[in-house]
Protein backbone atom coordinates (compact mmCIF):
# COMPACT_ATOMS: atom_id res chain seq x y z
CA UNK A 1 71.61 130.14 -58.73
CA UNK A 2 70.40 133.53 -57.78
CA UNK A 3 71.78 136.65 -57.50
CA UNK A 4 72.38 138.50 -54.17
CA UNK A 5 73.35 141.77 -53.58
CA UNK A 6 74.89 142.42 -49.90
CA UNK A 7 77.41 144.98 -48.23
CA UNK A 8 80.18 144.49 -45.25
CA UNK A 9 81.30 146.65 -42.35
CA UNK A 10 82.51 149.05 -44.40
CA UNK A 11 79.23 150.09 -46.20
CA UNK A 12 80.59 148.72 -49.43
CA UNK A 13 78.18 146.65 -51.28
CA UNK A 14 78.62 143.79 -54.28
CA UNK A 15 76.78 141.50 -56.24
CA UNK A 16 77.69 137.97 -55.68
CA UNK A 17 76.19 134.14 -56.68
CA UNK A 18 74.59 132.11 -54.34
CA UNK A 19 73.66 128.29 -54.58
CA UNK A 20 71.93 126.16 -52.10
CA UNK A 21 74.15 123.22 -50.40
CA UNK A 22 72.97 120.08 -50.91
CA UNK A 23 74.70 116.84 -49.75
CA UNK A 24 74.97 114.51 -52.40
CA UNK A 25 73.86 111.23 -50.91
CA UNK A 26 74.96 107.55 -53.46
CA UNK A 27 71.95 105.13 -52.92
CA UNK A 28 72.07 102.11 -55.35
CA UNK A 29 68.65 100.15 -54.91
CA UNK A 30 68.49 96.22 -56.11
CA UNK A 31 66.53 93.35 -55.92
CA UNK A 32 66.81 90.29 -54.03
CA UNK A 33 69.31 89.19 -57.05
CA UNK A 34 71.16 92.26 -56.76
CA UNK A 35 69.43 93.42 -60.12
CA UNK A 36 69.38 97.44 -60.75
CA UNK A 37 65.83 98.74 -59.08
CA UNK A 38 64.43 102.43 -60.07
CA UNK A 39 61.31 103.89 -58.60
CA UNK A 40 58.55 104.85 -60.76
CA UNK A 41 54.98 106.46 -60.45
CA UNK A 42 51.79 104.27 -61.41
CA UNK A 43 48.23 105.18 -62.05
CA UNK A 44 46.16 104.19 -59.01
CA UNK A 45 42.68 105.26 -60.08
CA UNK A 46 41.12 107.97 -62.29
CA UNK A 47 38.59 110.59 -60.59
CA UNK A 48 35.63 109.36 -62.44
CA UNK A 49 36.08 105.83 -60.38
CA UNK A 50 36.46 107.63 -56.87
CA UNK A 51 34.43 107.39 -53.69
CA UNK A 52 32.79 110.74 -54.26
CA UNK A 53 32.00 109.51 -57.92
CA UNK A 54 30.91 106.24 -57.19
CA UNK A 55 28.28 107.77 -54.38
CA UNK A 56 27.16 110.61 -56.80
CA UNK A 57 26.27 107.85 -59.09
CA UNK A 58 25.14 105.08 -56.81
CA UNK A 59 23.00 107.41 -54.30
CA UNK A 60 24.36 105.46 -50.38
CA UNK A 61 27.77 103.82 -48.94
CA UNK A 62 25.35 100.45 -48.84
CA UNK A 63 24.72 100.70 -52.22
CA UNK A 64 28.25 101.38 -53.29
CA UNK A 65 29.12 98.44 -51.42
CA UNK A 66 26.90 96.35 -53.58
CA UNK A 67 28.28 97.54 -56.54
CA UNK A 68 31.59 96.78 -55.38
CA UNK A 69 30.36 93.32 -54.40
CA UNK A 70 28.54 92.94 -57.74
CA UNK A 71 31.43 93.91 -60.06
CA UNK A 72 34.55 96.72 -59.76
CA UNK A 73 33.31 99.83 -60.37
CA UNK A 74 36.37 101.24 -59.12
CA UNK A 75 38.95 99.99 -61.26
CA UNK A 76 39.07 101.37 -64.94
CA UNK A 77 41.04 98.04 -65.86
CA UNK A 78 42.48 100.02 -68.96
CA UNK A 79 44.08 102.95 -67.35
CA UNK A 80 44.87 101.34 -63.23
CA UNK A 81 48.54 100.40 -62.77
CA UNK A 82 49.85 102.27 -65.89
CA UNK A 83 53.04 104.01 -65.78
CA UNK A 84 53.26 107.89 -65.26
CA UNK A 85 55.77 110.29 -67.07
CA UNK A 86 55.61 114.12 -67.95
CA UNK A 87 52.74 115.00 -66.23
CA UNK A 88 52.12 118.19 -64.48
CA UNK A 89 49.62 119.70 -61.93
CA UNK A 90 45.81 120.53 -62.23
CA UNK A 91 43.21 121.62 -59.54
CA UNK A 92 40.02 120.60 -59.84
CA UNK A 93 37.06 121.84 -58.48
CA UNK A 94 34.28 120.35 -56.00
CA UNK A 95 32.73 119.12 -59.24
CA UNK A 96 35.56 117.41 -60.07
CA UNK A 97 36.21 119.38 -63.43
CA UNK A 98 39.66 121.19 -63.89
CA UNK A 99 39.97 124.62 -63.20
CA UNK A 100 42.49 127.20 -64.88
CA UNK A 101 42.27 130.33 -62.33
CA UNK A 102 42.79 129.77 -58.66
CA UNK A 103 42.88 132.27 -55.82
CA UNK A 104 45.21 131.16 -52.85
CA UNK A 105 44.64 132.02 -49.17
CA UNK A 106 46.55 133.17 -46.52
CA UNK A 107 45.50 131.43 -43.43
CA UNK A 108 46.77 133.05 -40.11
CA UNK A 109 46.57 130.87 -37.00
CA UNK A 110 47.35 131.37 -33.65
CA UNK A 111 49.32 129.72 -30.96
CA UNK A 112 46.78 127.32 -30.21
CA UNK A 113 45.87 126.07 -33.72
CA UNK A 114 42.85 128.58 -34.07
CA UNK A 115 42.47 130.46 -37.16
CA UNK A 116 43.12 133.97 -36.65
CA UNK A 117 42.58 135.62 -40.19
CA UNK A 118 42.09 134.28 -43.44
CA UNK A 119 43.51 136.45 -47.10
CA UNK A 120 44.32 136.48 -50.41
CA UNK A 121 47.92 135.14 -50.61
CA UNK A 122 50.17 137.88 -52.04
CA UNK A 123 53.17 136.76 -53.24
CA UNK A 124 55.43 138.24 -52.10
CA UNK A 125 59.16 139.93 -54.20
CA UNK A 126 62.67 139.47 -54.30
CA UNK A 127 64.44 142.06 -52.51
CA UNK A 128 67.90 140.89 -52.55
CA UNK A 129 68.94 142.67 -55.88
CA UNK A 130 71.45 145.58 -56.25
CA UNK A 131 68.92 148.18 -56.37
CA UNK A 132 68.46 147.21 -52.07
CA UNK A 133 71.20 145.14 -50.99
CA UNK A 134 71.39 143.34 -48.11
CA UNK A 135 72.61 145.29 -45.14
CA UNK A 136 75.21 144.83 -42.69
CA UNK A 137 73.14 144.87 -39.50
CA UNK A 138 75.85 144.56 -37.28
CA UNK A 139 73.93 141.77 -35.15
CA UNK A 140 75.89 139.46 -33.99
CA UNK A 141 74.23 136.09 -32.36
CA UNK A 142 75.68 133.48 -30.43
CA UNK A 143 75.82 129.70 -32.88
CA UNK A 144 74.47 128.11 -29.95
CA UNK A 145 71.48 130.80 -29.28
CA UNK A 146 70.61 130.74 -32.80
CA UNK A 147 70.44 126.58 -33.35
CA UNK A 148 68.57 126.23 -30.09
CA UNK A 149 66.08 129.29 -31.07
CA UNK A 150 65.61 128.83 -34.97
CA UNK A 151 64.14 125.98 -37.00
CA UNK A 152 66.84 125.88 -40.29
CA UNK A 153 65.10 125.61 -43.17
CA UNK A 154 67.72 125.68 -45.75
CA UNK A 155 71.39 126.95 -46.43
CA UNK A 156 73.03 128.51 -49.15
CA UNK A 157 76.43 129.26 -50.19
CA UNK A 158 77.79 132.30 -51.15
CA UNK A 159 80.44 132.35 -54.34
CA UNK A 160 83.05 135.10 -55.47
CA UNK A 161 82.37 136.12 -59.31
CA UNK A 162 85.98 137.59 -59.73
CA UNK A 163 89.22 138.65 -57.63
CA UNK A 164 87.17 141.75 -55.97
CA UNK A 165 84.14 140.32 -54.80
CA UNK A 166 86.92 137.03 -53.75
CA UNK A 167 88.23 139.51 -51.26
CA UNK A 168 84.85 141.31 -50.72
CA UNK A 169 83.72 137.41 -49.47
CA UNK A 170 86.48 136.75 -47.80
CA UNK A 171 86.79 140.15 -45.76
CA UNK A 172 83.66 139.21 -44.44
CA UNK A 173 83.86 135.36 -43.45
CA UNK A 174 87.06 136.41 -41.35
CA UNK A 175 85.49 138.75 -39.41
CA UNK A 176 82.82 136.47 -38.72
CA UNK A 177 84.76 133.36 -37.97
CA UNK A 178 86.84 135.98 -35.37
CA UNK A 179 83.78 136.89 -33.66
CA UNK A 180 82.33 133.52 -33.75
CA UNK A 181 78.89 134.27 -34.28
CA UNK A 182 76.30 134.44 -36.78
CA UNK A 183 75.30 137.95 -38.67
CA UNK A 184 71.73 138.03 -38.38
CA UNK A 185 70.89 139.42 -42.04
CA UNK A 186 67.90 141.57 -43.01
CA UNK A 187 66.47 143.42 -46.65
CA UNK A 188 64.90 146.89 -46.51
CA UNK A 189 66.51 150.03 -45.37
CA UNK A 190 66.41 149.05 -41.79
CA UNK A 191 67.57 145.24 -42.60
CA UNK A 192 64.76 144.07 -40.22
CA UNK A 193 62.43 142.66 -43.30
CA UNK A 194 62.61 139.09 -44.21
CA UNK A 195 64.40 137.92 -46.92
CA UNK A 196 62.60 137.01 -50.15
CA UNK A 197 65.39 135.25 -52.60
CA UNK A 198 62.58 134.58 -55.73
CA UNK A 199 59.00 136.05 -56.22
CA UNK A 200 56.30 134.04 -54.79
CA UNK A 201 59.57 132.04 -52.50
CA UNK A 202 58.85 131.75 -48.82
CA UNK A 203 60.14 134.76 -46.88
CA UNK A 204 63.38 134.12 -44.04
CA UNK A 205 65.01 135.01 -41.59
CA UNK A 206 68.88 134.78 -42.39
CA UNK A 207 71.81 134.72 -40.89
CA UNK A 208 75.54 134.50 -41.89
CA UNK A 209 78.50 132.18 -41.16
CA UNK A 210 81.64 132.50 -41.88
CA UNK A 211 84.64 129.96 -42.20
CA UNK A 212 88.15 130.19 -43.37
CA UNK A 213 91.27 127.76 -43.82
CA UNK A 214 94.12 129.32 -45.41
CA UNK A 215 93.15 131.50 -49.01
CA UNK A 216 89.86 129.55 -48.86
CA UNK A 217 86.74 130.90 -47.43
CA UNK A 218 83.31 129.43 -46.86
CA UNK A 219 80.24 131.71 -46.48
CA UNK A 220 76.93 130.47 -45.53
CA UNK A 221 73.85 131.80 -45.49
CA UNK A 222 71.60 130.42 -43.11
CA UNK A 223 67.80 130.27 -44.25
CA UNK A 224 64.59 130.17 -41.03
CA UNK A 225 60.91 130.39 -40.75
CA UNK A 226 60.50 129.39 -37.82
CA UNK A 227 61.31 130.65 -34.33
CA UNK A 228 60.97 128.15 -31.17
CA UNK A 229 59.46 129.86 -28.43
CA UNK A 230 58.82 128.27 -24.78
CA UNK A 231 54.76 128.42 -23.91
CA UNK A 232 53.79 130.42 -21.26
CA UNK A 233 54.24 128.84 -17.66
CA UNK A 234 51.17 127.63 -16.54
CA UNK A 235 50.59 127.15 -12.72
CA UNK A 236 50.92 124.20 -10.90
CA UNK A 237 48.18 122.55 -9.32
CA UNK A 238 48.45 122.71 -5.80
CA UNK A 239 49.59 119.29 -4.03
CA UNK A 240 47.44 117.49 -1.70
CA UNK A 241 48.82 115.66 1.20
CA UNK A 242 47.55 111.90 1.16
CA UNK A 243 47.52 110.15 4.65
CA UNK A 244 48.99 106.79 4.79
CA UNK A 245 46.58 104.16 6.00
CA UNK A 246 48.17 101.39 7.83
C-alpha cells in the first residue's frame, strides 16, 4: 500500500494511502466426485535433457531422433513430474549456465512493429512522495473520451489516514463527481510526467474519479500505458467500372 502525496484546487497538498482494487472472485474447483481440486506446478524437464542439449550432444535432428527411438534421452525419470514449491527465478545464459548479473534493454519500436532504438533499461523512480506531490492539473476529460482513448491498466483507491485528509479526499471526489469528468493527473512541476508509484514500476498516465453517496466518498485513481490512436487514412483504390455481359 503505497504512499501518495497529491494537492486539490486549492494548492493544498497531503499525504494519503493508496491500495489497488481488486475484485475478489470465489472459485471452488472439484473433481468429477465433487472432491476438493488445487492446482499445482510439476517438473516437466530439466535443461540438461532439452532439444538444444540433446543436439549439442548428439551432433543432427536425425540423430536425436534415433536416440529418442533407441531409449528417452529426454526424460530424467528421477526428477520429470515432481512437484514444485519455493522456487524462484534464474537466467541462464546461451550456454545454459546461470548467470548472476544481467543488463536489461530498452527496446523502442515504431508504429509498424520495427525497432526504432535499442538501450539500457533505466529504471525508472517514484515521484509521488511529499517532497513532489502530485499536482492539481486542472484537466478535466470527458469518462467517455478517456475509456474510448486509453487502455486501463490498473486502478487504485485512494484512503483518508485521519479526519483532515477524510475531508481533504472528500473535497476533492465532490468536485469531481459535479463536473463529471476525470482529472487527468501528472508528477513533476508541470504535472505532465508520468506517474511512477515504486522504483523500477511501469510509468502511467493517471487520471482521477471521484464518487460520493452521503458522508462516504470513493476516489479512484485510474492507471494507463497505453493510448489508442486511429492509423493514418490511407487512400482508396480507385473503383473500376465492370461491364455486365449478357
Amino acid at each position: 500500500m503505497p504512499d501518495i502525496s497529491l494537492t486539490n484546487n486549492q494548492g493544498r497538498d497531503a499525504n494519503v494511502l493508496a491500495e489497488s482494487v481488486r475484485i475478489p472472485v470465489k472459485v471452488r474447483w472439484v473433481d468429477d466426485e465433487n472432491r476438493q481440486a488445487a492446482s499445482c506446478r510439476l517438473l516437466k524437464g530439466t535443461i540438461d535433457r532439452d532439444l538444444d542439449a540433446l543436439l549439442e550432444k548428439a551432433g543432427s535432428l536425425e540423430k536425436v531422433g534415433e536416440a529418442i527411438i533407441d531409449g528417452d534421452p529426454e526424460i530424467d525419470l528421477e526428477a520429470a513430474g515432481s512437484f514444485l514449491r519455493d522456487t524462484s527465478r534464474v537466467y541462464f545464459n546461451t550456454d545454459r549456465k546461470t548467470v548472476f548479473s544481467i543488463t536489461q534493454l530498452e527496446i523502442v519500436r515504431n508504429p509498424d512493429g520495427s525497432e526504432k532504438a535499442r538501450r539500457p533499461k533505466k529504471p525508472p523512480t517514484p515521484n509521488v512522495g511529499a517532497e513532489q506531490p502530485l499536482l492539481w492539473s486542472g484537466k478535466f476529460l470527458p469518462k467517455s473520451g478517456v475509456y474510448n482513448k486509453f487502455v486501463m491498466a490498473g486502478k487504485m483507491q485512494l484512503f483518508h489516514i485521519n479526519g483532515l485528509t477524510y475531508d481533504f479526499l472528500f473535497g476533492i471526489a465532490k468536485e469531481l463527481e459535479a463536473k463529471n469528468s476525470l482529472l487527468l493527473m501528472g508528477a513533476g512541476p508541470k504535472a505532465n510526467q508520468r506517474i511512477v508509484l515504486r522504483r523500477g514500476s511501469v510509468p502511467y498516465s493517471g487520471f482521477l474519479e471521484g464518487r460520493t453517496k452521503g458522508d462516504e466518498y470513493c476516489l479512484l485513481l485510474h492507471l494507463s500505458n497505453m493510448e489508442l490512436k486511429a492509423p493514418d487514412e490511407k487512400e482508396l483504390p480507385a473503383t473500376t467500372a465492370v461491364a455486365e455481359v449478357k
